[in-house]
PDB file of N, CA and C in Angstrom:
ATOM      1  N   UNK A   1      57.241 -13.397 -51.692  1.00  0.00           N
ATOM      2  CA  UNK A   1      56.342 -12.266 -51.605  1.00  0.00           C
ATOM      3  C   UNK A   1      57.040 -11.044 -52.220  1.00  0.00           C
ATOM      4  N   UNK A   2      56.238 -10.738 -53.313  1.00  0.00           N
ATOM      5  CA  UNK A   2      57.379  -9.050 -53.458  1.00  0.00           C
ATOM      6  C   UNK A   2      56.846  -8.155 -53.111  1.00  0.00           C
ATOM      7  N   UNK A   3      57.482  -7.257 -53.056  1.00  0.00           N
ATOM      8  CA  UNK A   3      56.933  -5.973 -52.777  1.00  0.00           C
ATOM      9  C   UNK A   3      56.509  -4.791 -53.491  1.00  0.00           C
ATOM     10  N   UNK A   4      55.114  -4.390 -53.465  1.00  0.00           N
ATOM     11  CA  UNK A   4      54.493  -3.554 -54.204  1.00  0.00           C
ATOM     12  C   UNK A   4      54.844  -2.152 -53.864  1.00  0.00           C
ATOM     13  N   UNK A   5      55.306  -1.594 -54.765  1.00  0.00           N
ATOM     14  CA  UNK A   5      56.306  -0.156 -54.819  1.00  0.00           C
ATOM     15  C   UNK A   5      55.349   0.883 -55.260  1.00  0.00           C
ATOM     16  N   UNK A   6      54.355   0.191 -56.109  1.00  0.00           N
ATOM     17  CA  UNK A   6      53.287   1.319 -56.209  1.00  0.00           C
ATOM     18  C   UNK A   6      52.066   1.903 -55.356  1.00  0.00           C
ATOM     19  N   UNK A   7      52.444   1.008 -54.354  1.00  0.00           N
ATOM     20  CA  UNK A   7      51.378   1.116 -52.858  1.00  0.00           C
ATOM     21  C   UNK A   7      52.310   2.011 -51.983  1.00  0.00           C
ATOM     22  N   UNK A   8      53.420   1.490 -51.864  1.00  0.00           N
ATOM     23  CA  UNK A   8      54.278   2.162 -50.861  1.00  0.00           C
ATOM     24  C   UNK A   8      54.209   3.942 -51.434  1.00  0.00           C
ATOM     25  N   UNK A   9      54.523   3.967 -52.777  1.00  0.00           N
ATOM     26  CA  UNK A   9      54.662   5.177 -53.525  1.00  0.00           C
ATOM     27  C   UNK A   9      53.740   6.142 -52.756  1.00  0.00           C
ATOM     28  N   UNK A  10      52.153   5.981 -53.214  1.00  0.00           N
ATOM     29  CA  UNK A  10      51.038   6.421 -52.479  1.00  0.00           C
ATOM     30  C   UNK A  10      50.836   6.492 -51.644  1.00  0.00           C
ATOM     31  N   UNK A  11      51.355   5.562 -50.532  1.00  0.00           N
ATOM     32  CA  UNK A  11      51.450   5.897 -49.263  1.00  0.00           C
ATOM     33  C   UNK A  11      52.336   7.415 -48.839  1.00  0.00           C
ATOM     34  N   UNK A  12      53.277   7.121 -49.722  1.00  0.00           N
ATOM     35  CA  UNK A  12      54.617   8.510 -48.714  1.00  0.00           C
ATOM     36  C   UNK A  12      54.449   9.058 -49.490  1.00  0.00           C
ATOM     37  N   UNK A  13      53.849   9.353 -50.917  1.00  0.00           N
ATOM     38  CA  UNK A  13      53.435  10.927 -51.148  1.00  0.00           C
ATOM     39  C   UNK A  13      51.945  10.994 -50.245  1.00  0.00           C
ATOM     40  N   UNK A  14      51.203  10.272 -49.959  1.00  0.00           N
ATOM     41  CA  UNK A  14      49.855  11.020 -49.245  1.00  0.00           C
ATOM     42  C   UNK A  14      50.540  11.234 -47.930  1.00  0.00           C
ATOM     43  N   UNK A  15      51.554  10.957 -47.084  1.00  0.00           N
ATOM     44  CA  UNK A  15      52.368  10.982 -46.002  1.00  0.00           C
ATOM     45  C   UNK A  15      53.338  12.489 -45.982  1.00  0.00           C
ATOM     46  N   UNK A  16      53.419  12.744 -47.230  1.00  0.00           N
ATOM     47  CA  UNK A  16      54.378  13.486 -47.598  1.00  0.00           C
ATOM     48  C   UNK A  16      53.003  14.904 -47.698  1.00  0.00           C
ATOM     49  N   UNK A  17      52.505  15.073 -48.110  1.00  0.00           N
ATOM     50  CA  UNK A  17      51.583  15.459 -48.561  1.00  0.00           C
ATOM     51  C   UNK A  17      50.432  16.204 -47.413  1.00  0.00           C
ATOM     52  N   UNK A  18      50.272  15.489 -46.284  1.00  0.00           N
ATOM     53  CA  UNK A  18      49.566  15.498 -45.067  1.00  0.00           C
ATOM     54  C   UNK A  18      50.835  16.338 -44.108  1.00  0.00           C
ATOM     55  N   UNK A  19      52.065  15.718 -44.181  1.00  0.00           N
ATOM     56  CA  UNK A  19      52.770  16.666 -43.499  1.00  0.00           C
ATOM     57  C   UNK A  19      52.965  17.902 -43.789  1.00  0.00           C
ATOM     58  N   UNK A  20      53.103  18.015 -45.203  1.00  0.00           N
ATOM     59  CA  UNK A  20      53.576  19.695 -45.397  1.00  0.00           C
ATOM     60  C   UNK A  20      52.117  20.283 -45.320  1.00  0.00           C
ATOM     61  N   UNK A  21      50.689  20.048 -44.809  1.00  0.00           N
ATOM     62  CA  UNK A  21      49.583  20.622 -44.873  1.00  0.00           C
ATOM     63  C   UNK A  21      49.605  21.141 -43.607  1.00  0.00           C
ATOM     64  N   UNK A  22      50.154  20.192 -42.808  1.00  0.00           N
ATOM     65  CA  UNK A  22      49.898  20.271 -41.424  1.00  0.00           C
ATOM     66  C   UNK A  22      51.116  21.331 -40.777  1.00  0.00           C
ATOM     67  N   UNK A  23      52.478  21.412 -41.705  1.00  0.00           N
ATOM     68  CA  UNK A  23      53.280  22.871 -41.236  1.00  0.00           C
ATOM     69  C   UNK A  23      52.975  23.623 -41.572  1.00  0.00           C
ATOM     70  N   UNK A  24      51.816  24.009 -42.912  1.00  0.00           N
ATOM     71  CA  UNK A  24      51.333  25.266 -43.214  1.00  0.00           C
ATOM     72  C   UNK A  24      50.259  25.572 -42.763  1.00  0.00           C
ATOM     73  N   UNK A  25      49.589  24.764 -41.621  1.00  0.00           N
ATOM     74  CA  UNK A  25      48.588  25.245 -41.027  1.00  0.00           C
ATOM     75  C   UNK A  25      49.108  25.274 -39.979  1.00  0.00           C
ATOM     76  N   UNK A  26      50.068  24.891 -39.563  1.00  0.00           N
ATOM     77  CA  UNK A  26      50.220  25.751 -37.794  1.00  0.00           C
ATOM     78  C   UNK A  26      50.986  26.764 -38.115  1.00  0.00           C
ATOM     79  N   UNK A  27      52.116  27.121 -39.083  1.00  0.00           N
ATOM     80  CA  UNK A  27      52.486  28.689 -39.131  1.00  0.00           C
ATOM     81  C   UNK A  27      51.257  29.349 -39.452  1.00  0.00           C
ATOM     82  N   UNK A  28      50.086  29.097 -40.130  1.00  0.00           N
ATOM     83  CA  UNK A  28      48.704  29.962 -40.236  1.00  0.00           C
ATOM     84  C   UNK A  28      48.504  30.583 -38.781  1.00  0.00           C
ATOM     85  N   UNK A  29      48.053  28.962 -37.954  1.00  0.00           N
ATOM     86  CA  UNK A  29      47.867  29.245 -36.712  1.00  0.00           C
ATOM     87  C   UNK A  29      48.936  29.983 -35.700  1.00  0.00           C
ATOM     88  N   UNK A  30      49.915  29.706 -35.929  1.00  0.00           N
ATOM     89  CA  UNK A  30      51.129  30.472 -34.687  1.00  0.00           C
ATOM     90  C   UNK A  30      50.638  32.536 -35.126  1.00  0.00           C
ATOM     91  N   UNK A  31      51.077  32.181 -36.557  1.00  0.00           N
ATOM     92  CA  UNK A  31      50.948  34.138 -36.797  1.00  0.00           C
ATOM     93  C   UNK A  31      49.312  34.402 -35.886  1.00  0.00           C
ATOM     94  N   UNK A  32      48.397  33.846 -36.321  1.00  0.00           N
ATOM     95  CA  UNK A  32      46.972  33.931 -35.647  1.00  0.00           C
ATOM     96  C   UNK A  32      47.442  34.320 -33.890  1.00  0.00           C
ATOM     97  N   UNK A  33      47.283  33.233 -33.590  1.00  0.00           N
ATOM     98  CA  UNK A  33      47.992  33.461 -31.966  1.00  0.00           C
ATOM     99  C   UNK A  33      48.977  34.568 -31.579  1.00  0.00           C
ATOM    100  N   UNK A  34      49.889  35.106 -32.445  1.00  0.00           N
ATOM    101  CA  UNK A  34      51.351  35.961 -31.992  1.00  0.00           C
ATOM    102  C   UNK A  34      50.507  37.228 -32.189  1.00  0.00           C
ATOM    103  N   UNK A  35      49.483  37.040 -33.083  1.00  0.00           N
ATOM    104  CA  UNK A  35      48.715  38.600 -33.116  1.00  0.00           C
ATOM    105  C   UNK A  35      48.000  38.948 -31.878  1.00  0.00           C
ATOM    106  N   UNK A  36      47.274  37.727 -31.644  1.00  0.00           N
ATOM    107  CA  UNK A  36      46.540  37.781 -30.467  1.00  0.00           C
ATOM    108  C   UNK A  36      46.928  38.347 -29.131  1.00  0.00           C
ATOM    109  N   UNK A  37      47.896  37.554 -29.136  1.00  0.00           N
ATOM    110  CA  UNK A  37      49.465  37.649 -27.815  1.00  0.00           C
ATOM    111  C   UNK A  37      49.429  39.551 -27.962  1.00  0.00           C
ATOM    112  N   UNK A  38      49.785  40.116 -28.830  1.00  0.00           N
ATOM    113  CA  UNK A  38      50.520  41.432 -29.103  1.00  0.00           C
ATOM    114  C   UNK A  38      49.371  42.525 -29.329  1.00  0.00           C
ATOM    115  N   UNK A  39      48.149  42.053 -29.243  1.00  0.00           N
ATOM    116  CA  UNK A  39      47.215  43.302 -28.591  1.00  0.00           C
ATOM    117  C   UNK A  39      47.379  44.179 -27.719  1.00  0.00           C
ATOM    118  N   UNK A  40      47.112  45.369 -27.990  1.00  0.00           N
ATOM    119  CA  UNK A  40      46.894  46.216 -26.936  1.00  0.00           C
ATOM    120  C   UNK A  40      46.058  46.085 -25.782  1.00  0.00           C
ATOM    121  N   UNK A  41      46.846  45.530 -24.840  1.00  0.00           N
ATOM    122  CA  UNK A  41      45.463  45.057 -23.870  1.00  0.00           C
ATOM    123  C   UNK A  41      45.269  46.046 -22.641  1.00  0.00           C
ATOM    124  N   UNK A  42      45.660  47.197 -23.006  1.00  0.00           N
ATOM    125  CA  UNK A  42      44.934  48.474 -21.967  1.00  0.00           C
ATOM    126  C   UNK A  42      43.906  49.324 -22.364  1.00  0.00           C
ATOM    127  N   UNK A  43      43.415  48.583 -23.123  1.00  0.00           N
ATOM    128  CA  UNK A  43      41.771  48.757 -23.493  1.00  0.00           C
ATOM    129  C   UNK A  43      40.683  48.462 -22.275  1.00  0.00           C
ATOM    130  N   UNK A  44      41.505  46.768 -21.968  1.00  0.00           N
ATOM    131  CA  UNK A  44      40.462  45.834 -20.711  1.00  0.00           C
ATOM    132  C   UNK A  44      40.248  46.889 -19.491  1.00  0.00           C
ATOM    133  N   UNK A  45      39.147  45.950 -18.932  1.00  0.00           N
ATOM    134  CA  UNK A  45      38.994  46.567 -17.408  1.00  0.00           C
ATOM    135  C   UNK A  45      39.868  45.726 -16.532  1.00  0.00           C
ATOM    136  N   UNK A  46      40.483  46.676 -15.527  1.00  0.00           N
ATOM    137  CA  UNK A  46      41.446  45.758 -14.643  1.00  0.00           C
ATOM    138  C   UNK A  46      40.512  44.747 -13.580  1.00  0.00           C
ATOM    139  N   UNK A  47      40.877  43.795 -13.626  1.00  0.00           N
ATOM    140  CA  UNK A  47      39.826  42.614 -13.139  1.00  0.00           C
ATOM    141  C   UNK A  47      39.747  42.665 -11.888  1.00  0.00           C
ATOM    142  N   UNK A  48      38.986  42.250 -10.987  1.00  0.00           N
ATOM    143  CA  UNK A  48      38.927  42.292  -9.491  1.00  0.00           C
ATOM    144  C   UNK A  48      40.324  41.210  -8.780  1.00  0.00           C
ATOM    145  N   UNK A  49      40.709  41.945  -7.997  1.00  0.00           N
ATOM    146  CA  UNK A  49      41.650  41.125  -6.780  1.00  0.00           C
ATOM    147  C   UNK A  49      41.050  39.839  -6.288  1.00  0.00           C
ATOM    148  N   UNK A  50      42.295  38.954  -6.177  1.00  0.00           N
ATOM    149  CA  UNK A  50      42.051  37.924  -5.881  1.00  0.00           C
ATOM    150  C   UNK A  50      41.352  37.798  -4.298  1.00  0.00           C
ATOM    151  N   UNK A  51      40.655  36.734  -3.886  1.00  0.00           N
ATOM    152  CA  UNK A  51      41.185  36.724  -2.577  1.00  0.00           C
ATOM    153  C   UNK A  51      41.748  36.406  -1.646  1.00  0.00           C
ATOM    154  N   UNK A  52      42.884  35.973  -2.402  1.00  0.00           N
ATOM    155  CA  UNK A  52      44.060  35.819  -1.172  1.00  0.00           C
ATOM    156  C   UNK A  52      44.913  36.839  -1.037  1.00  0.00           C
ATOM    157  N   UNK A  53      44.838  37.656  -1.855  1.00  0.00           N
ATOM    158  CA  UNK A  53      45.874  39.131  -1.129  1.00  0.00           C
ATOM    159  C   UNK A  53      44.679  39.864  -0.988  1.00  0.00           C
ATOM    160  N   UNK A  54      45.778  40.318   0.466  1.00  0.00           N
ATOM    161  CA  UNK A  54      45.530  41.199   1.244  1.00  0.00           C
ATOM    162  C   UNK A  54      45.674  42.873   0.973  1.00  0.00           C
ATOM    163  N   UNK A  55      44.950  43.765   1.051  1.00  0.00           N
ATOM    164  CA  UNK A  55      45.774  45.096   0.985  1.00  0.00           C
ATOM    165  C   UNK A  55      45.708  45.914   2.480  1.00  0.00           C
TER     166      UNK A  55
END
């Protein structure tokens, strides 16, 4: 049986190929999120107390 080198080829560049898509879409996504994170969030209304504390 030999082995076909031009299958394998296509395989690990589409392998190769899918990975580096997939690190440039989660640094897309992380900056997305770190912005999110770093809002000014004393805009909001302060939310109602829980009720398990007491005052």
């Amino acid at each position: 049986m030999e082995i076909n080198w031009v299958i394998i080829t296509v395989v690990l560049v589409c392998a190769i190929a899918l990975i580096l898509y997939l690190i440039k879409k989660n640094q897309k996504d992380k900056k997305e999120v770190t912005k999110f994170f770093n809002r000014d969030t004393s805009i909001r209304k302060e939310s109602e107390p829980d009720e398990d504390e007491e005052y």
